[in-house]
N, C-alpha and C. Protein backbone atom coordinates (compact mmCIF):
# COMPACT_ATOMS: atom_id res chain seq x y z
N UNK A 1 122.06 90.17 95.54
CA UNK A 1 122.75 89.52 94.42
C UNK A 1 123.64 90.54 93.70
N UNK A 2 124.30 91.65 94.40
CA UNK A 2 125.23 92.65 93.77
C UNK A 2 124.10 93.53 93.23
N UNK A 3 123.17 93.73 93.91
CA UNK A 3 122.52 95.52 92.95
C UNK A 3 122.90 96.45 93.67
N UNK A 4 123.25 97.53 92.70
CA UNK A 4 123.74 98.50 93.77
C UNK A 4 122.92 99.28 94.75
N UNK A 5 123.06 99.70 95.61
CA UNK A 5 122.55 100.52 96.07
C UNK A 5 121.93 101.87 95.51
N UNK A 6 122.87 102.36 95.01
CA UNK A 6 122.45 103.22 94.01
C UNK A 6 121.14 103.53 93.13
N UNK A 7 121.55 102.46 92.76
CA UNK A 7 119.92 102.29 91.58
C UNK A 7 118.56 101.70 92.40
N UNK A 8 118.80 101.55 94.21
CA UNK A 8 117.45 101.31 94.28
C UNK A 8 116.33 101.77 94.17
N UNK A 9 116.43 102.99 94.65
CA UNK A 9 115.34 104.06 94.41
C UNK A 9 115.25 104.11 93.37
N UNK A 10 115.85 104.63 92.17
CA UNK A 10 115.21 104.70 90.71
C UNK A 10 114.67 103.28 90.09
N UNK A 11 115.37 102.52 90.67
CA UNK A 11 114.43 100.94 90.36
C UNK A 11 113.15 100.94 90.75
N UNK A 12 112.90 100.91 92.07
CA UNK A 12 111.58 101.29 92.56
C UNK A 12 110.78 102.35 91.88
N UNK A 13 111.08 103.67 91.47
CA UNK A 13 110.60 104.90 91.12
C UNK A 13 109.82 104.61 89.85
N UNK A 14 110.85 103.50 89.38
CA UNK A 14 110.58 103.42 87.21
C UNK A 14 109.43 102.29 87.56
N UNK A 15 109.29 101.44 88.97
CA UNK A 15 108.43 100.20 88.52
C UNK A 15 106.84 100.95 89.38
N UNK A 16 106.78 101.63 90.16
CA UNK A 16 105.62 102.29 90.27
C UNK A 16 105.52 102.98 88.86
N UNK A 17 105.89 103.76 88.74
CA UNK A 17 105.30 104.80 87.15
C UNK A 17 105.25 103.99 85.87
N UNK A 18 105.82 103.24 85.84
CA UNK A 18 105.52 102.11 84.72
C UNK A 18 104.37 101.35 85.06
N UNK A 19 104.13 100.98 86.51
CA UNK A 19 102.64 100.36 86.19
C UNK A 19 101.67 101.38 86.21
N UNK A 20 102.30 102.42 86.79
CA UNK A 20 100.82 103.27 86.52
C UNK A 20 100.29 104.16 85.03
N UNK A 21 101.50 103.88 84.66
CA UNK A 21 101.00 104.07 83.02
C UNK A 21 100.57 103.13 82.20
N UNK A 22 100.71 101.98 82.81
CA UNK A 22 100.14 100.34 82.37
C UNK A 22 98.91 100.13 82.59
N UNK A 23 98.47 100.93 84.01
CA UNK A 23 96.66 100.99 84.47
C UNK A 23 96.38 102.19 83.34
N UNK A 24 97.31 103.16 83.17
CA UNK A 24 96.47 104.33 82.29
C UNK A 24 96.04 103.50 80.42
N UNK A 25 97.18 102.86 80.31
CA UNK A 25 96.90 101.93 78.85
C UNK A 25 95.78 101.38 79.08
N UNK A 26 95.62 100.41 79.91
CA UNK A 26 94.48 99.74 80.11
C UNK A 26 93.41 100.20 80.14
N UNK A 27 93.40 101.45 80.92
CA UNK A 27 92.06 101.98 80.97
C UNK A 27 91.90 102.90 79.71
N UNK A 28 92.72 103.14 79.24
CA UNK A 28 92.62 103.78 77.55
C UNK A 28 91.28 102.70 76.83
N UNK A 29 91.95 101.72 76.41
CA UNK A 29 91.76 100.68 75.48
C UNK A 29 90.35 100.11 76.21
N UNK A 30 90.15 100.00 77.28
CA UNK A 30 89.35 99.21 77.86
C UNK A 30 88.18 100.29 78.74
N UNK A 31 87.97 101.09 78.53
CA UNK A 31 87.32 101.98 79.33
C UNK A 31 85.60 101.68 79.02
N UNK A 32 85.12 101.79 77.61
CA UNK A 32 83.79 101.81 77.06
C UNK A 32 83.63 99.72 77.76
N UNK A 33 84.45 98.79 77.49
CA UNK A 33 84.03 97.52 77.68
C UNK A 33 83.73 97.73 78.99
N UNK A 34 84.76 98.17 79.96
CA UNK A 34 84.45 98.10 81.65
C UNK A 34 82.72 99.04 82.19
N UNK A 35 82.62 99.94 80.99
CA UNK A 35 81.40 100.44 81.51
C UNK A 35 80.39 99.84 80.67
N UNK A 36 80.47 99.53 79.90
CA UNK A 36 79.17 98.22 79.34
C UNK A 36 79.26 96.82 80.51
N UNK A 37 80.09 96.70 81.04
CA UNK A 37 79.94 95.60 82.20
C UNK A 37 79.28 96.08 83.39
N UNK A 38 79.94 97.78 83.58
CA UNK A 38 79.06 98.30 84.84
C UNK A 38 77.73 98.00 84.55
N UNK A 39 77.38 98.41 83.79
CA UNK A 39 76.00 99.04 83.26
C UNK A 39 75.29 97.50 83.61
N UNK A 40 75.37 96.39 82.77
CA UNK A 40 75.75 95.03 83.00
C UNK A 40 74.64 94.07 84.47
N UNK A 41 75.84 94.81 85.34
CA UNK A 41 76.09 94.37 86.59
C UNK A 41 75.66 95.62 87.61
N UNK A 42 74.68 96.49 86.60
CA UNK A 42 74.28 97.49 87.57
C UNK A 42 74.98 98.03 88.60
N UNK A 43 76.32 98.32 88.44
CA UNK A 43 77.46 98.66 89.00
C UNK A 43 77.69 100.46 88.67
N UNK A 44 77.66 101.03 90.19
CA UNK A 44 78.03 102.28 89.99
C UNK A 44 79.33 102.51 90.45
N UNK A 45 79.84 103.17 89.71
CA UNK A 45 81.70 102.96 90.03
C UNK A 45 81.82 104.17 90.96
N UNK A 46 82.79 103.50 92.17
CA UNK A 46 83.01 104.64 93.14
C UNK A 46 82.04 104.30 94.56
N UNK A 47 81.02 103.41 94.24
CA UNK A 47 80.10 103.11 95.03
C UNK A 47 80.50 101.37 95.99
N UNK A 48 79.81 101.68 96.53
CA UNK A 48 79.77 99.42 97.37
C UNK A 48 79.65 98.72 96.44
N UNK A 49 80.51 97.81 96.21
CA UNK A 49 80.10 96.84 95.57
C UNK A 49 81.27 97.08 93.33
N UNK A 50 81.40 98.03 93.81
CA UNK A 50 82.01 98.84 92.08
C UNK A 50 83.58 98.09 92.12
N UNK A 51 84.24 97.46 93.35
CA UNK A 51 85.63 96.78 93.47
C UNK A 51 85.09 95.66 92.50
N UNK A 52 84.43 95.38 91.93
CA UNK A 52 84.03 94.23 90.90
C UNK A 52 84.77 94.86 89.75
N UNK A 53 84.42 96.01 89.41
CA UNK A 53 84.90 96.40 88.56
C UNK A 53 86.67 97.27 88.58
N UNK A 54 86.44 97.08 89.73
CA UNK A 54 87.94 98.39 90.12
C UNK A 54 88.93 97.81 90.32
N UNK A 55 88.24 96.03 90.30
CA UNK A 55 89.75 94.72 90.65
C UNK A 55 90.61 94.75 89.25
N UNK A 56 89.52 95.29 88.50
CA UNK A 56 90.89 95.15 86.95
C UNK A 56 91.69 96.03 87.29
N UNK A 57 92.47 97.10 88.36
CA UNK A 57 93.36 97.61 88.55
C UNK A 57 94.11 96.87 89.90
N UNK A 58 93.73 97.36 90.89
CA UNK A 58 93.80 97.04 92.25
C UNK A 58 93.50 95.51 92.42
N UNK A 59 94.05 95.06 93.61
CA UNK A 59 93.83 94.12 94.31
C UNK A 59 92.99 93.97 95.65
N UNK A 60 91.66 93.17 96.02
CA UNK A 60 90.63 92.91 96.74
C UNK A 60 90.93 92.04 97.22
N UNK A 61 90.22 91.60 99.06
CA UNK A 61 90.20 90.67 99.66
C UNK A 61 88.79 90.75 100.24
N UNK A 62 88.09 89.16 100.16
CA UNK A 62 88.68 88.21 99.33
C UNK A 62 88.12 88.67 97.94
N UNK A 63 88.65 87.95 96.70
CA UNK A 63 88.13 88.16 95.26
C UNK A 63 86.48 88.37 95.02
N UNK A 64 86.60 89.76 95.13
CA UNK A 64 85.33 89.53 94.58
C UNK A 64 84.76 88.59 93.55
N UNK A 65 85.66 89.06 92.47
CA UNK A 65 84.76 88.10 91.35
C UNK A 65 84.43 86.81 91.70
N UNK A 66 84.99 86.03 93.18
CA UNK A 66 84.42 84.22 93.43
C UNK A 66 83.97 84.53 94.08
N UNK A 67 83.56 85.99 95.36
CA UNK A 67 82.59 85.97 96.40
C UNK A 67 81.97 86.96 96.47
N UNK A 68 81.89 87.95 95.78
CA UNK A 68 81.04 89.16 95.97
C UNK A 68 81.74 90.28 97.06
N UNK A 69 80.85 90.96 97.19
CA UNK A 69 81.59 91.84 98.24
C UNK A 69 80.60 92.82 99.17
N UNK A 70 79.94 92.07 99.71
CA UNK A 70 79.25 92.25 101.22
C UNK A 70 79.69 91.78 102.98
N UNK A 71 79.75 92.66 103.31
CA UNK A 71 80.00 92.63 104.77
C UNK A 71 80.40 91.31 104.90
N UNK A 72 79.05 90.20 104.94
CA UNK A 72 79.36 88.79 105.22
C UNK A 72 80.76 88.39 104.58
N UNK A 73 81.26 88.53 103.17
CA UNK A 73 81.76 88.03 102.69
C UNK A 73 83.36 88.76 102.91
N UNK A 74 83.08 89.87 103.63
CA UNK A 74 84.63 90.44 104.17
C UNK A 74 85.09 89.77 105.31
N UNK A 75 84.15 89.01 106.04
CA UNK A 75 84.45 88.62 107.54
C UNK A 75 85.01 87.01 107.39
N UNK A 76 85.09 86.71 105.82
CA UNK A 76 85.46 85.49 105.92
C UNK A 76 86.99 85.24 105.77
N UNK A 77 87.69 86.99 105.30
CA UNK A 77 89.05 86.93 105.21
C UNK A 77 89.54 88.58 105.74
N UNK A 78 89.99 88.35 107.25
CA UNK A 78 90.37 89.22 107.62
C UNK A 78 91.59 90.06 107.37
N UNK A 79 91.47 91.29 108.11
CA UNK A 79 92.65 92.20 107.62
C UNK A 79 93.79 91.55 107.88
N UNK A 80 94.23 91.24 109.16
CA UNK A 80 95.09 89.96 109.22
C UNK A 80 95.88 89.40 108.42
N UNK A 81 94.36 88.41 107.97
CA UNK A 81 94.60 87.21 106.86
C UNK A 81 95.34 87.82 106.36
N UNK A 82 94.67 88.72 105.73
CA UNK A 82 95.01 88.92 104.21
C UNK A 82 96.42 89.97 103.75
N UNK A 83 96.75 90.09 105.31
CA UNK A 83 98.26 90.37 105.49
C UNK A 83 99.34 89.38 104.83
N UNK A 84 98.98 88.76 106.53
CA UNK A 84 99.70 87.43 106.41
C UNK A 84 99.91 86.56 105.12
N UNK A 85 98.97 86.52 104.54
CA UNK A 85 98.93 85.13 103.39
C UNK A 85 99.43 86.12 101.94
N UNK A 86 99.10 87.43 101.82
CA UNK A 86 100.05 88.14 100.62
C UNK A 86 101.93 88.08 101.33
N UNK A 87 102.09 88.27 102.77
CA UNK A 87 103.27 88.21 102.60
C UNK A 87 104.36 86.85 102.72
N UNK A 88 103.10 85.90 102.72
CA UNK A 88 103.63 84.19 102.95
C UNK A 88 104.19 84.04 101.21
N UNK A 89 103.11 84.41 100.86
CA UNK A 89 102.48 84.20 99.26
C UNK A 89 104.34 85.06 98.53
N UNK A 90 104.78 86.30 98.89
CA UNK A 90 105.81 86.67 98.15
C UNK A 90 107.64 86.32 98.78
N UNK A 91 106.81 85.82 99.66
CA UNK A 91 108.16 85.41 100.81
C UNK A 91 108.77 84.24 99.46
N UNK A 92 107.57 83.23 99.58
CA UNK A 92 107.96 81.85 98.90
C UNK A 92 108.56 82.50 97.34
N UNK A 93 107.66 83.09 96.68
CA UNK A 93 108.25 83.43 95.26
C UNK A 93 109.58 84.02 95.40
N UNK A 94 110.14 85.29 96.11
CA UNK A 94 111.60 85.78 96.30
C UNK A 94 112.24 84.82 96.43
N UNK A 95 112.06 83.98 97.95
CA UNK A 95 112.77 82.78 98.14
C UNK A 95 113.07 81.76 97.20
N UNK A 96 111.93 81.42 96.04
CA UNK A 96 112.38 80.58 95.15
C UNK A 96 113.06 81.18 94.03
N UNK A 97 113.34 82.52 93.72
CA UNK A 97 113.98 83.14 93.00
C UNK A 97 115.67 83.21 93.22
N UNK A 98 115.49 84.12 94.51
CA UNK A 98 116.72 83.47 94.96
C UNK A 98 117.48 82.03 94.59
N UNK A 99 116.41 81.36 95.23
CA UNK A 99 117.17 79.42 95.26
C UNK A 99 117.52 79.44 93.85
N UNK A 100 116.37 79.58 93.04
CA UNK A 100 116.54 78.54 91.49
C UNK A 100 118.07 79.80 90.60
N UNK A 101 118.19 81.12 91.04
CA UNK A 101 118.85 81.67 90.58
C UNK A 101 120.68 81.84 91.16
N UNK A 102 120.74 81.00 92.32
CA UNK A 102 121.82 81.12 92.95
C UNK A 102 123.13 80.43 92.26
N UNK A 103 124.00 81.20 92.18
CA UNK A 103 125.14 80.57 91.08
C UNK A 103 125.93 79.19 91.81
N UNK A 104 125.96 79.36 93.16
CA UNK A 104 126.45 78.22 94.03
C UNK A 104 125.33 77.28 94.43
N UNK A 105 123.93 76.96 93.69
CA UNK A 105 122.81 75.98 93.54
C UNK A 105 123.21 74.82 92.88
N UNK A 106 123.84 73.62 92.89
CA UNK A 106 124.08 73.02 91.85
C UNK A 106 122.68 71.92 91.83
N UNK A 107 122.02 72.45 92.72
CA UNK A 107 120.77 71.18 92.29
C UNK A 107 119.66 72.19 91.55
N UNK A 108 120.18 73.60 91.09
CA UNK A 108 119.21 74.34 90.18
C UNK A 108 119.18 73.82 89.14
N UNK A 109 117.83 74.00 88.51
CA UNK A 109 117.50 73.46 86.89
C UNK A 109 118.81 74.44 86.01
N UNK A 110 119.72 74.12 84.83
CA UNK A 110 119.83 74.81 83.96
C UNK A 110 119.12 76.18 83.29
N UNK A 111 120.26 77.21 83.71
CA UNK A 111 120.30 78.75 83.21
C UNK A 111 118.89 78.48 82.56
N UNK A 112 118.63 78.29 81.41
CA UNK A 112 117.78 78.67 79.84
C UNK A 112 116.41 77.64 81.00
N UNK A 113 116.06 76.83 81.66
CA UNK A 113 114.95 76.22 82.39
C UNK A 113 114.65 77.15 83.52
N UNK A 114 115.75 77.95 84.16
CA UNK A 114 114.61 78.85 85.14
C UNK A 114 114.11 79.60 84.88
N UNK A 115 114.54 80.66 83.79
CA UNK A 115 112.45 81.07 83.60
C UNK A 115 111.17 80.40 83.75
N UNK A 116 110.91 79.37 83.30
CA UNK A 116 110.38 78.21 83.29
C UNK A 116 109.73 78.37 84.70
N UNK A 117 110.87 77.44 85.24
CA UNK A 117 109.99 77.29 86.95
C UNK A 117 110.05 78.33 87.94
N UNK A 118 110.55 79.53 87.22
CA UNK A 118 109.87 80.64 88.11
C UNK A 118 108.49 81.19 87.99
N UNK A 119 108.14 81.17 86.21
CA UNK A 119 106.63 81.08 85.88
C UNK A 119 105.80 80.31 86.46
N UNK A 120 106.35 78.80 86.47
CA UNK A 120 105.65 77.49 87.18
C UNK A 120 105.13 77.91 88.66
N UNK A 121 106.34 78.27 89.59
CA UNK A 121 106.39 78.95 90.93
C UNK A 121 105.47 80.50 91.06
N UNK A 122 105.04 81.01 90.20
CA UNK A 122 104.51 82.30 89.69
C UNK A 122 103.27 81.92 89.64
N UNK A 123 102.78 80.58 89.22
CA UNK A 123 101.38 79.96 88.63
C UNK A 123 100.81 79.54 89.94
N UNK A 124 101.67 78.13 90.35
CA UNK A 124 100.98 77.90 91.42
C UNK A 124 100.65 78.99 92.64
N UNK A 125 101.54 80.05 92.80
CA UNK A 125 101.06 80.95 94.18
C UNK A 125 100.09 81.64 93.51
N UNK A 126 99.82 82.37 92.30
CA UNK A 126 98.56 82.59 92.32
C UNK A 126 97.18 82.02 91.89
N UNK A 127 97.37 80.42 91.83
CA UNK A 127 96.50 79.33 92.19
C UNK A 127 96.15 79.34 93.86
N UNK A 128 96.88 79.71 94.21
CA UNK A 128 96.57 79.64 95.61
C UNK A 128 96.40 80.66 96.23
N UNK A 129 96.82 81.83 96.06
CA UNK A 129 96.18 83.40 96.38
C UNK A 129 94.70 84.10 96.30
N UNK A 130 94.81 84.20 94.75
CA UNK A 130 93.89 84.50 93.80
C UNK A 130 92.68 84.66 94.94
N UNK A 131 91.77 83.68 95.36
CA UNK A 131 90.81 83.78 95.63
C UNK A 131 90.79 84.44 97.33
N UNK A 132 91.63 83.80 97.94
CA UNK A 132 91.80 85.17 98.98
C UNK A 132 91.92 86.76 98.55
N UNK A 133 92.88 87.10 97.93
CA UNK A 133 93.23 88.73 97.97
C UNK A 133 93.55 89.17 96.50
N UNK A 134 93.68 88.00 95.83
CA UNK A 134 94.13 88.33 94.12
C UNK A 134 95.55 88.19 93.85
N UNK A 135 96.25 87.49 94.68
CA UNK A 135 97.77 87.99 94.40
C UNK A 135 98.29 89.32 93.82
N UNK A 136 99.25 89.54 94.63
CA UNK A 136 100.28 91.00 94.36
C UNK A 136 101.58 90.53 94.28
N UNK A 137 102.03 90.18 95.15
CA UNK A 137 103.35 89.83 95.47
C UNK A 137 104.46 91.06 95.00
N UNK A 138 104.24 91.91 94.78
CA UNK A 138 104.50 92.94 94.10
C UNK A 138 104.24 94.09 94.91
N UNK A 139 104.78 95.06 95.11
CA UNK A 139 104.23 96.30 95.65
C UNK A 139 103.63 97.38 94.94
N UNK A 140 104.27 97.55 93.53
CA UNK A 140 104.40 98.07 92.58
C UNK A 140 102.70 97.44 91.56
N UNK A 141 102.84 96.25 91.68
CA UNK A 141 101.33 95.48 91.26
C UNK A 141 100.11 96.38 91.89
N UNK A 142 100.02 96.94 92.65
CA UNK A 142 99.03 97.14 93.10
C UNK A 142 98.87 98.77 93.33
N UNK A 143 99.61 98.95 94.09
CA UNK A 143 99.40 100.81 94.85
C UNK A 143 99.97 101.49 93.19
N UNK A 144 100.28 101.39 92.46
CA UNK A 144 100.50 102.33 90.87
C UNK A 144 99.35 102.13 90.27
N UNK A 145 98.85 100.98 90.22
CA UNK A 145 97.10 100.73 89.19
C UNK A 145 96.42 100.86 90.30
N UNK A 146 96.14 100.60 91.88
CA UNK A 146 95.17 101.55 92.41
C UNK A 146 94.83 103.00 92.48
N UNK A 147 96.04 104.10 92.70
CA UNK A 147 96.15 105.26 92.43
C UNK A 147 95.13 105.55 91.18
N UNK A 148 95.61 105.27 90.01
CA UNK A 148 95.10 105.47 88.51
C UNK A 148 93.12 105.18 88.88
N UNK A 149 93.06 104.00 89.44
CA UNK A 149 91.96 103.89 89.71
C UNK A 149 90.96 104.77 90.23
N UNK A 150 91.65 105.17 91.45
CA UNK A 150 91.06 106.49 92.03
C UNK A 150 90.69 107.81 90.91
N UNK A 151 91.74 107.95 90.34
CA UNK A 151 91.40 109.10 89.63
C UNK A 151 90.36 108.82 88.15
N UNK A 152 90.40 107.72 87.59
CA UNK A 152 89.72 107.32 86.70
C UNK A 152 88.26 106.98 87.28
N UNK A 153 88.14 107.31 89.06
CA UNK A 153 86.53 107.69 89.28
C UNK A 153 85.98 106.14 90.15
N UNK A 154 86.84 105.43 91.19
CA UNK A 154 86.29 104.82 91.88
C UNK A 154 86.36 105.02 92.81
N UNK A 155 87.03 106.13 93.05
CA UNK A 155 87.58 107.29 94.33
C UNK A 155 87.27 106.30 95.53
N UNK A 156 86.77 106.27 96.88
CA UNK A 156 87.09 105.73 98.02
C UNK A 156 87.07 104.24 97.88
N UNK A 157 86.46 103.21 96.31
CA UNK A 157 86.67 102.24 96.65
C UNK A 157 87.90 101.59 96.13
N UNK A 158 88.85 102.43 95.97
CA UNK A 158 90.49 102.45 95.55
C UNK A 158 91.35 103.01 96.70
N UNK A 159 90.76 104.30 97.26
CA UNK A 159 91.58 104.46 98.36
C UNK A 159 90.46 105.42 98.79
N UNK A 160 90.17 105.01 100.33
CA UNK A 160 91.38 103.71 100.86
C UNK A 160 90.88 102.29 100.57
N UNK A 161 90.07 101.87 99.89
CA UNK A 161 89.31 101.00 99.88
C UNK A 161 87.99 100.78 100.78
N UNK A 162 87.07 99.57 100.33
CA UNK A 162 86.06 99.40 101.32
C UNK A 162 86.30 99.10 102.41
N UNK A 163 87.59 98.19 102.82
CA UNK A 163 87.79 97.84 104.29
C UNK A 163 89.41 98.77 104.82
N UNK A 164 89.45 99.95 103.92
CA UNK A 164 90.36 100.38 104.46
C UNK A 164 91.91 99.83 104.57
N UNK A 165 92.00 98.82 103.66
CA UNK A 165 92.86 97.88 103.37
C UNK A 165 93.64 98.19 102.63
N UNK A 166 93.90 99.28 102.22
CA UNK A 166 94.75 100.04 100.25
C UNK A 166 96.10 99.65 100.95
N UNK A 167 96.75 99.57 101.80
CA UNK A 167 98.19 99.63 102.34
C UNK A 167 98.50 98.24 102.45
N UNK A 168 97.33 97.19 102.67
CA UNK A 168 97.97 96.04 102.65
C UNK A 168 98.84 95.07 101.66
N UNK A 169 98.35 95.43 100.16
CA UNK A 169 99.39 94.65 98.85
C UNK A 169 100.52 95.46 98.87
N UNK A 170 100.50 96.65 99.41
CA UNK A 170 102.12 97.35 99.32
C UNK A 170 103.18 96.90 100.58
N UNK A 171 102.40 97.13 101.67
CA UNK A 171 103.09 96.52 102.72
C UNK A 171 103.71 94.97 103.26
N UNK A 172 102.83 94.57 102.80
CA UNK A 172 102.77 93.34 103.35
C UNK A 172 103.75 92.31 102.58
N UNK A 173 103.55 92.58 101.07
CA UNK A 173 104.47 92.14 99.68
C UNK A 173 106.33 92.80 100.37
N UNK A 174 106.67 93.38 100.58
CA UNK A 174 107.61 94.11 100.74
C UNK A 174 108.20 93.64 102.08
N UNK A 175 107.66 93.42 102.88
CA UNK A 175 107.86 92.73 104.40
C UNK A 175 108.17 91.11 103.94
N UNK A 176 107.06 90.75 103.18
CA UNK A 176 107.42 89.49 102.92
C UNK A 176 108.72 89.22 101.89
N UNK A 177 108.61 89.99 101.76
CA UNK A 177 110.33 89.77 100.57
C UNK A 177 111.42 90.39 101.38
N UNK A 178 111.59 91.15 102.25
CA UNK A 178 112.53 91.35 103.13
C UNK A 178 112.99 89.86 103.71
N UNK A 179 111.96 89.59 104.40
CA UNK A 179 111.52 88.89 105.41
C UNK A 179 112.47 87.46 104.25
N UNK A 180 111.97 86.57 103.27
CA UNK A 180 112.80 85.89 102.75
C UNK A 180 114.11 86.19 101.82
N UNK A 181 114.61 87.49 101.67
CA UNK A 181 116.03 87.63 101.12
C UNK A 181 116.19 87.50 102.35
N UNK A 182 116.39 88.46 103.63
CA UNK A 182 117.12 88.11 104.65
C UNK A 182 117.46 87.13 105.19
N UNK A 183 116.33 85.78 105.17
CA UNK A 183 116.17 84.29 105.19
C UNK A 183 117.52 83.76 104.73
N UNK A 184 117.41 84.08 103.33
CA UNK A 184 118.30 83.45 102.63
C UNK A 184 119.44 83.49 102.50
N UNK A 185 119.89 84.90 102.64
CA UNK A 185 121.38 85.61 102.49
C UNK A 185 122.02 85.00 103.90
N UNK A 186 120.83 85.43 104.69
CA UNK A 186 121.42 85.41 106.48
C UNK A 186 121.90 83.91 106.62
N UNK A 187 121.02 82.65 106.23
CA UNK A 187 121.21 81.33 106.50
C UNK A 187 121.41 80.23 105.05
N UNK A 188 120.17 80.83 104.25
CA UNK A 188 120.35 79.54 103.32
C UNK A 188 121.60 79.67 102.34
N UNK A 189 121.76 80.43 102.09
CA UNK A 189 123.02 80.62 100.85
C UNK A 189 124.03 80.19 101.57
N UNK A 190 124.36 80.29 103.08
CA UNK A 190 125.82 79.75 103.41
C UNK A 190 126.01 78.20 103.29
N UNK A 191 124.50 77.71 103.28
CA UNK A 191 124.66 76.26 103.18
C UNK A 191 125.80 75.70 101.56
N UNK A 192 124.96 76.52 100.76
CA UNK A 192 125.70 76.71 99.35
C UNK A 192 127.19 76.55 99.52
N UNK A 193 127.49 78.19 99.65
CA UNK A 193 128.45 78.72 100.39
C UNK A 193 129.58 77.43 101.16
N UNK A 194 129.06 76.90 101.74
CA UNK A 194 129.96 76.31 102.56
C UNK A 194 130.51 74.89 101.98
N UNK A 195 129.26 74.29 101.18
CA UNK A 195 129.44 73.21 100.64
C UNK A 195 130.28 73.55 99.46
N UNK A 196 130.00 74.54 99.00
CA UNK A 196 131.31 74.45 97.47
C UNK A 196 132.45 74.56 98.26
N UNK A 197 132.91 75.48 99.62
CA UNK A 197 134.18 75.52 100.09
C UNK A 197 134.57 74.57 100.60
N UNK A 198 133.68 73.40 101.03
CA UNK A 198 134.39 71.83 101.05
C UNK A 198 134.64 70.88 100.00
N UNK A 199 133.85 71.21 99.13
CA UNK A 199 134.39 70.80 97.48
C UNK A 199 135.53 70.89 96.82
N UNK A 200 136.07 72.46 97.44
CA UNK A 200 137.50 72.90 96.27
C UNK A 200 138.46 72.28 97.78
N UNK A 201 138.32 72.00 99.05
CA UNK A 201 139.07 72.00 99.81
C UNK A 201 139.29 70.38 99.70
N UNK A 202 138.98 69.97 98.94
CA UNK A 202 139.26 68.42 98.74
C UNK A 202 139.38 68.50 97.55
């Protein structure tokens, strides 16, 4: 949509270090509550089972907090999966960003309404994520507040994680948003594209 090249890297650069000073806030403010929950939930952080507590940074598959996190309960959403369905999961959100934001859309809602149904579009995918992997859709969501995690003392169950999985919300988010700008630029926008140039040509 015209960003330059230029500024990608420092775009990227400012949205990792901004969340990871967003996990360091958090864990400022919230540090004594998360260990009255360990304590709680007989939760030793850093240990099996401590991603209960380490999901307030990072992202888990599937959610602990609806299934726990024992062997059994890893085999019900594989590494795979849980590829696949984070990068289905950010494909659709880019893609609908794109659509609802395209200046040659004339069946887009009004400027001041798409915030709106990008939140709406924001809600439902992580209605539908959530309990698989937690939604990321983000690359930046996840590997900047896992890092922080690690060092704030959940060490291997942040990285690499319990199933060895720490690369999947970065990778997979990023593939899947390739994967639908290219979609779009490559095919759907010419539809746009083509239809306004039969519009002014009549």
């Amino acid at each position: 949509m015209g960003f330059p090249w230029s500024k990608v890297a420092p775009y990227i650069i400012a949205q990792f270090i901004c969340a990871m000073l967003a996990a360091a806030a958090i864990y400022w403010f919230y540090a004594d509550i998360i260990a009255v929950f360990e304590a709680g939930k007989e939760i030793i952080r850093g240990q099996s089972g401590s991603q209960l507590s380490a999901m307030g940074f990072g992202t888990y598959a599937p959610n602990p907090a609806f299934f726990g996190s024992t062997p059994e309960v890893f085999a019900q959403v594989s590494l795979t999966k849980w590829f696949l369905s984070e990068a289905f999961t950010t494909a659709i959100l880019v893609f609908g960003v794109l659509y609802l934001t395209d200046p040659h859309n004339t069946a887009a809602p009004s400027a001041n309404l798409v915030p709106f149904f990008i939140g709406l579009l924001v809600a439902a995918l992580v209605a539908y994520e959530a309990p698989i992997s937690m939604t990321a859709m983000n690359p930046a969501r996840d590997l900047g507040p896992r890092i922080m995690s690690y060092l704030f003392g959940w060490g291997e169950i942040a990285l690499p994680g319990p199933r060895g999985g720490w690369w999947i919300p970065t990778v997979s988010t990023i593939i899947g948003g390739l994967v639908a700008g290219a979609f779009y630029h490559g095919y759907y926008k010419s539809v746009f594209e083509a239809y306004d140039a039969g519009e002014t040509s009549d």
